[in-house]
Protein backbone atom coordinates (compact mmCIF):
# COMPACT_ATOMS: atom_id res chain seq x y z
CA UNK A 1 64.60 -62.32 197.44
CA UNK A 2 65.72 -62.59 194.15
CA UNK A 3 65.31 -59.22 191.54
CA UNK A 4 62.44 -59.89 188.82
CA UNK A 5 63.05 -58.14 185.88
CA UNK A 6 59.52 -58.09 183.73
CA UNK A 7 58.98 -57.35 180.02
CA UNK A 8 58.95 -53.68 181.28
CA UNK A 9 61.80 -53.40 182.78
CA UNK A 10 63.61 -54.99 179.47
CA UNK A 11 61.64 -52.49 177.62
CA UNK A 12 62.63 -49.61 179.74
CA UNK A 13 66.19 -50.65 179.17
CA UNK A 14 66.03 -50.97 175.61
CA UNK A 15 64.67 -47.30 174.78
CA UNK A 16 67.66 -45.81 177.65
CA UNK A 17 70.21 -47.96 175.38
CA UNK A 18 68.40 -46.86 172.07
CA UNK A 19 68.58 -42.66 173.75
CA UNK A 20 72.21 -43.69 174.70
CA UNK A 21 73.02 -44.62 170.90
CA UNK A 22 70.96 -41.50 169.38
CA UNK A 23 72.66 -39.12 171.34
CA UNK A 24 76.51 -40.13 170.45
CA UNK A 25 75.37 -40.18 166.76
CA UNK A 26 73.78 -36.71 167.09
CA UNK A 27 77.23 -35.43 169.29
CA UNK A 28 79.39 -37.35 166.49
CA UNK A 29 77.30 -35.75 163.57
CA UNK A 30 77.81 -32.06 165.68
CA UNK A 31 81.60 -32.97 165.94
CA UNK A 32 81.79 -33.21 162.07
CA UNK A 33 79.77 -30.19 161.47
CA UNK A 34 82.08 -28.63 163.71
CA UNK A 35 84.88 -29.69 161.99
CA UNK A 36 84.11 -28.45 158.60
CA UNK A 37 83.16 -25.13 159.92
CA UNK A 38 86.55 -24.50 161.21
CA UNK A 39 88.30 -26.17 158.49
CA UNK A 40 86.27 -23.59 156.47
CA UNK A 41 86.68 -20.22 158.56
CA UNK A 42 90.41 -21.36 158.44
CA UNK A 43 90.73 -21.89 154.46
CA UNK A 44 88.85 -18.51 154.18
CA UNK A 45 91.13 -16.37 156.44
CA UNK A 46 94.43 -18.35 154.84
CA UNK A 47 93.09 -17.64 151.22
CA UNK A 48 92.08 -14.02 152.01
CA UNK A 49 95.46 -13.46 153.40
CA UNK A 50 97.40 -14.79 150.58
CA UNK A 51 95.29 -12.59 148.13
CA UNK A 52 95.95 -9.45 150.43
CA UNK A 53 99.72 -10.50 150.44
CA UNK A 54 100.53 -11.36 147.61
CA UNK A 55 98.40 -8.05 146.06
CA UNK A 56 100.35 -5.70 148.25
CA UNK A 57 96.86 -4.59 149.74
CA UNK A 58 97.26 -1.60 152.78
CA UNK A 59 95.02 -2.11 155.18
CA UNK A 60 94.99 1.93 155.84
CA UNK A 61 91.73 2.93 154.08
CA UNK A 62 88.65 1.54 153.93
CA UNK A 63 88.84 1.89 149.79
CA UNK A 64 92.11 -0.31 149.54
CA UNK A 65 90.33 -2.66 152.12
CA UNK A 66 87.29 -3.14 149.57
CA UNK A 67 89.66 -2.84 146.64
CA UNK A 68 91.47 -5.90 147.93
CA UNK A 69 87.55 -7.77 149.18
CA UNK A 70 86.96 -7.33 145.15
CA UNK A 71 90.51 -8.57 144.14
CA UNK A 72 89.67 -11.82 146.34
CA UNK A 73 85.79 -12.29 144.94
CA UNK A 74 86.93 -12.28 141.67
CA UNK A 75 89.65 -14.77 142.96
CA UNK A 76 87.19 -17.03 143.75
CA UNK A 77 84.99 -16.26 140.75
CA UNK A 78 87.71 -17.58 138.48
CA UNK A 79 88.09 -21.00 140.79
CA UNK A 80 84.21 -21.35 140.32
CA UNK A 81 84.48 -20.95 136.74
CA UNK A 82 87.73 -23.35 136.44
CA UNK A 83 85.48 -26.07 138.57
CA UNK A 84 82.69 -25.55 135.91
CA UNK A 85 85.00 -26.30 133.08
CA UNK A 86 86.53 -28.92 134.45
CA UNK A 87 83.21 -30.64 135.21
CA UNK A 88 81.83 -30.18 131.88
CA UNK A 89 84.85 -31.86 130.27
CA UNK A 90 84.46 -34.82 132.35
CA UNK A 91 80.59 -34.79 131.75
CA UNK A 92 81.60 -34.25 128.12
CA UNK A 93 83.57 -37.20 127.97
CA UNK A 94 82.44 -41.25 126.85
CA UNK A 95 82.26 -43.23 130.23
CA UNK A 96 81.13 -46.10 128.20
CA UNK A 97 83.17 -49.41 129.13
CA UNK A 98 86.28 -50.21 126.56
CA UNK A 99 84.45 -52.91 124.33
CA UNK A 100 87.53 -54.12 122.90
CA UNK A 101 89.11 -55.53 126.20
């Protein structure tokens, strides 16, 4: 007896190997979002605790807790405004090609 494999069967196996494929993207795509989430949480902490170092903040009272929370927003206020400037001097700027060369 010798195994017949129809146009069903071949269909069947197509849509497991199509699931097969859409599932490792979706897991890779998860990986990645992973990723940047931790690489995130862990540029957060590392920033926050270089502000709270380098500021001297005591973690002792609530007040010098929020006192140093405020010293780090406006931290981060100031890189959001540098990244503004910077981005309207390059949009600023001629892109046109050199005609000269």
């Amino acid at each position: 007896m010798a195994l017949e494999f129809g146009i069903g069967w071949i269909f069947v196996a197509i849509i497991v190997l199509v699931i097969f494929i859409v599932v490792a993207i979706v897991q890779k795509r998860q990986s990645m979002a992973t990723a940047a989430v931790k690489i995130g949480a862990i540029l957060i902490v590392v920033s926050m605790g270089y502000i709270f170092i380098t500021n001297k903040i005591q973690m002792d009272s609530f007040s010098s807790i929020i006192e140093g929370f405020k010293i780090y927003f406006n931290w981060l206020l100031s890189i959001a405004n540098k990244a503004i400037d910077i981005t309207s001097y390059a949009i600023k700027q001629d892109w046109a090609t050199n005609s000269t060369t």
